[in-house]
Protein backbone atom coordinates (compact mmCIF):
# COMPACT_ATOMS: atom_id res chain seq x y z
CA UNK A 1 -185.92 115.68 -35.52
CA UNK A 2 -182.52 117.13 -34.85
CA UNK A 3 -180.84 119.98 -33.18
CA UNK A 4 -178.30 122.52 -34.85
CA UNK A 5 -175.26 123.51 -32.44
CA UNK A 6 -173.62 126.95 -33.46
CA UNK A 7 -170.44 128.49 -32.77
CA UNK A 8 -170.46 132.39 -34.02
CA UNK A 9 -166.98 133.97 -34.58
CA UNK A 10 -166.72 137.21 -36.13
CA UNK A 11 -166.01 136.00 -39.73
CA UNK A 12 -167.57 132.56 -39.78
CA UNK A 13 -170.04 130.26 -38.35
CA UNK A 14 -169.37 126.39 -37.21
CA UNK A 15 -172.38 124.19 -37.19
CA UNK A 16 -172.72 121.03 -36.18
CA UNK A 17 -176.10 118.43 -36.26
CA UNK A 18 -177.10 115.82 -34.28
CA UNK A 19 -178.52 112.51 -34.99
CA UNK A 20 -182.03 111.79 -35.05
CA UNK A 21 -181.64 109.65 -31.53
CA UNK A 22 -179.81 113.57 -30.18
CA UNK A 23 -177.32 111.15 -28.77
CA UNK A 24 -174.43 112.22 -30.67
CA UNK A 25 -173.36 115.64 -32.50
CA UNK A 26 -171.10 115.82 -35.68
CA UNK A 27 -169.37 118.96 -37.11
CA UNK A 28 -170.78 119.99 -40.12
CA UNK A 29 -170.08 123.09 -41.76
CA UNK A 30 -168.63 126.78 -41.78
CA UNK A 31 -170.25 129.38 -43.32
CA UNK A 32 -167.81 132.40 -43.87
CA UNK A 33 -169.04 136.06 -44.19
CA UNK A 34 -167.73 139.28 -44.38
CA UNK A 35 -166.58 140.49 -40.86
CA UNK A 36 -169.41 140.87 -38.49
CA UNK A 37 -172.41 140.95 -41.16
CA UNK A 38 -174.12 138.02 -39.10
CA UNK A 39 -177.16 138.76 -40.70
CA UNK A 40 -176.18 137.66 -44.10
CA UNK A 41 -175.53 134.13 -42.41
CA UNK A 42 -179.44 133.61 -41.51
CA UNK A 43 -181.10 132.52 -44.72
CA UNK A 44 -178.11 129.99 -45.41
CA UNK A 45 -179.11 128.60 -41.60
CA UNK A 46 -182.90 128.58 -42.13
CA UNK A 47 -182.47 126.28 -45.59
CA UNK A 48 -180.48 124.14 -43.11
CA UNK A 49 -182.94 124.48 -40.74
CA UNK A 50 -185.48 123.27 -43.44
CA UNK A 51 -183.65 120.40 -45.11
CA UNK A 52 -182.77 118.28 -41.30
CA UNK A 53 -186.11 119.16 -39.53
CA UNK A 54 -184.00 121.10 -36.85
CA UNK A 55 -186.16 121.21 -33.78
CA UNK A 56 -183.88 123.36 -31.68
CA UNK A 57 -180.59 125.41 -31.95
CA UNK A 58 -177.73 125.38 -29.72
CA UNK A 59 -175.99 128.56 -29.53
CA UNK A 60 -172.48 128.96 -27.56
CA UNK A 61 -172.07 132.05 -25.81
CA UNK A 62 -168.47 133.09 -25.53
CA UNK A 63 -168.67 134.29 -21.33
CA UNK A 64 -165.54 135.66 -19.81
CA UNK A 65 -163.52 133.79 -17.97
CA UNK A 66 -164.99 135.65 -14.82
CA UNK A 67 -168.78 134.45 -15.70
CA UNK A 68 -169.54 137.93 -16.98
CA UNK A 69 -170.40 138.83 -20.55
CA UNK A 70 -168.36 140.97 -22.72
CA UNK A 71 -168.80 142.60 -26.04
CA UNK A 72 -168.89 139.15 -28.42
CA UNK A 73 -171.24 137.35 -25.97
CA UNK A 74 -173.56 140.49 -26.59
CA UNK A 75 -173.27 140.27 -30.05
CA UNK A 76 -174.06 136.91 -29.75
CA UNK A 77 -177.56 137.34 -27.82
CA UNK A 78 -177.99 139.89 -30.56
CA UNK A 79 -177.82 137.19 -33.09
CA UNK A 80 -179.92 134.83 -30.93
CA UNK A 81 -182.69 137.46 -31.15
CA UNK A 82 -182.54 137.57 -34.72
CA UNK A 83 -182.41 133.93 -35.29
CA UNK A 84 -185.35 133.12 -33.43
CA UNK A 85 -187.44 136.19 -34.57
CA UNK A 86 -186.64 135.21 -38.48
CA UNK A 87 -187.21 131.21 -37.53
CA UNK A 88 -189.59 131.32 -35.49
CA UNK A 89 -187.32 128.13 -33.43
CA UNK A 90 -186.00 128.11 -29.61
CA UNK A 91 -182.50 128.86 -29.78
CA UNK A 92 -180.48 127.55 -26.60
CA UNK A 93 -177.15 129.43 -24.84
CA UNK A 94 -174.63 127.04 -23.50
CA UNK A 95 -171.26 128.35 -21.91
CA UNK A 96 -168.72 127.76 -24.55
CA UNK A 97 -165.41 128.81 -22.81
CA UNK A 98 -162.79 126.92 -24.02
CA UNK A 99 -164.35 125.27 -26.76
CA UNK A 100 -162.29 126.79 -29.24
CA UNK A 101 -159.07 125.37 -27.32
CA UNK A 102 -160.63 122.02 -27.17
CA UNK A 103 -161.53 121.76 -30.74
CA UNK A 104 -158.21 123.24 -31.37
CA UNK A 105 -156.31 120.69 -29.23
CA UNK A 106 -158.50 117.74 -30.77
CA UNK A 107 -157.61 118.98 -34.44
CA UNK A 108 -153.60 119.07 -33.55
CA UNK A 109 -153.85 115.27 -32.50
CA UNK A 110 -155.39 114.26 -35.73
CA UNK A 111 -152.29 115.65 -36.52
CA UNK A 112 -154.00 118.44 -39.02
CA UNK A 113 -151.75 121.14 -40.71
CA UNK A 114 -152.40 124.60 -38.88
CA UNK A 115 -154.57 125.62 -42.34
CA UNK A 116 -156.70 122.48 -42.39
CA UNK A 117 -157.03 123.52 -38.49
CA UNK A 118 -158.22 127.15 -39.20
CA UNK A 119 -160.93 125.68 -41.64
CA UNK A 120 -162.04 123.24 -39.05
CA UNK A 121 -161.66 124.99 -35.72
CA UNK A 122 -165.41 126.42 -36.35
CA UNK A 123 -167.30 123.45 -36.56
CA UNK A 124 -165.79 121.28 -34.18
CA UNK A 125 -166.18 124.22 -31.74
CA UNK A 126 -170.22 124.00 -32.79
CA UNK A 127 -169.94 120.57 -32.02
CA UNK A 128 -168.90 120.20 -28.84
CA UNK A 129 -171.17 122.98 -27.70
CA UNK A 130 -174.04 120.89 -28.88
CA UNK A 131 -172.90 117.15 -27.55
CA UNK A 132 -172.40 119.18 -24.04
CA UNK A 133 -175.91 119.81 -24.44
CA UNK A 134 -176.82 116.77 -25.47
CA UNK A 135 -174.89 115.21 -22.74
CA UNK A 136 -176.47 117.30 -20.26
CA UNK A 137 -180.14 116.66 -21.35
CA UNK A 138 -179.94 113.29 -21.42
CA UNK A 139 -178.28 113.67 -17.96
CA UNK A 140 -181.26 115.54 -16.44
CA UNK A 141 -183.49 112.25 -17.70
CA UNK A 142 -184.57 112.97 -21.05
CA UNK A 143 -184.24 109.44 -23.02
């Protein structure tokens, strides 16, 4: 049993996976589709789904600074909805402000070139959105 973390831009997807234990997450791929067909992305996901015996999904949602949700976190929730309708899985929301900025910031002192960053940037977004949640379940007692 694992858990798939997402991070949903508007040309690619980061995923990450955790480990069987859902102790630790580990980035794991971008899928990249034309601009804003998020659709297209959902058969790719449920073959992924499939192969690691994902139990849940962690989604980010990209909130405004201010708490309130904008047009992308929308589009997100719109996603969710599809997601779970076509896998029939629970598919979790966790606050991903700044996640792109960490990733990014993590990426720059591995000392990676600014195109090996852009490649990147996606799936180490997805996993830190899904070790947060991690974190924070095993926080509220599950072991």
């Amino acid at each position: 049993m694992r858990y798939l973390g997402i991070d949903l831009g508007s040309k690619t997807i980061g995923l990450s996976l955790s480990d069987e234990t859902l102790t630790i997450a580990s980035s794991y791929k971008t899928i990249h589709f034309d601009n804003e067909d998020y659709i297209s992305t959902i058969s790719e996901i449920m073959d992924i789904v499939k192969e690691f015996n994902i139990e849940k999904i962690v989604m980010g949602l990209p909130k405004n600074m201010n708490n309130t949700l904008g047009e992308r976190a929308l589009i997100t929730l719109e996603y969710k909805k599809q997601l779970e309708k076509a896998l029939d899985i629970e598919v979790i929301m966790m606050d991903e402000r700044l996640t792109s900025v960490i990733s990014n910031s993590i990426l720059i002192e591995a000392d990676l070139s600014r195109k090996k960053r852009k490649k990147k940037v996606d799936a180490v977004a997805a996993q830190i959105i899904l070790q947060s949640y991690l974190d924070k379940e095993k926080n509220n007692g599950r072991e």
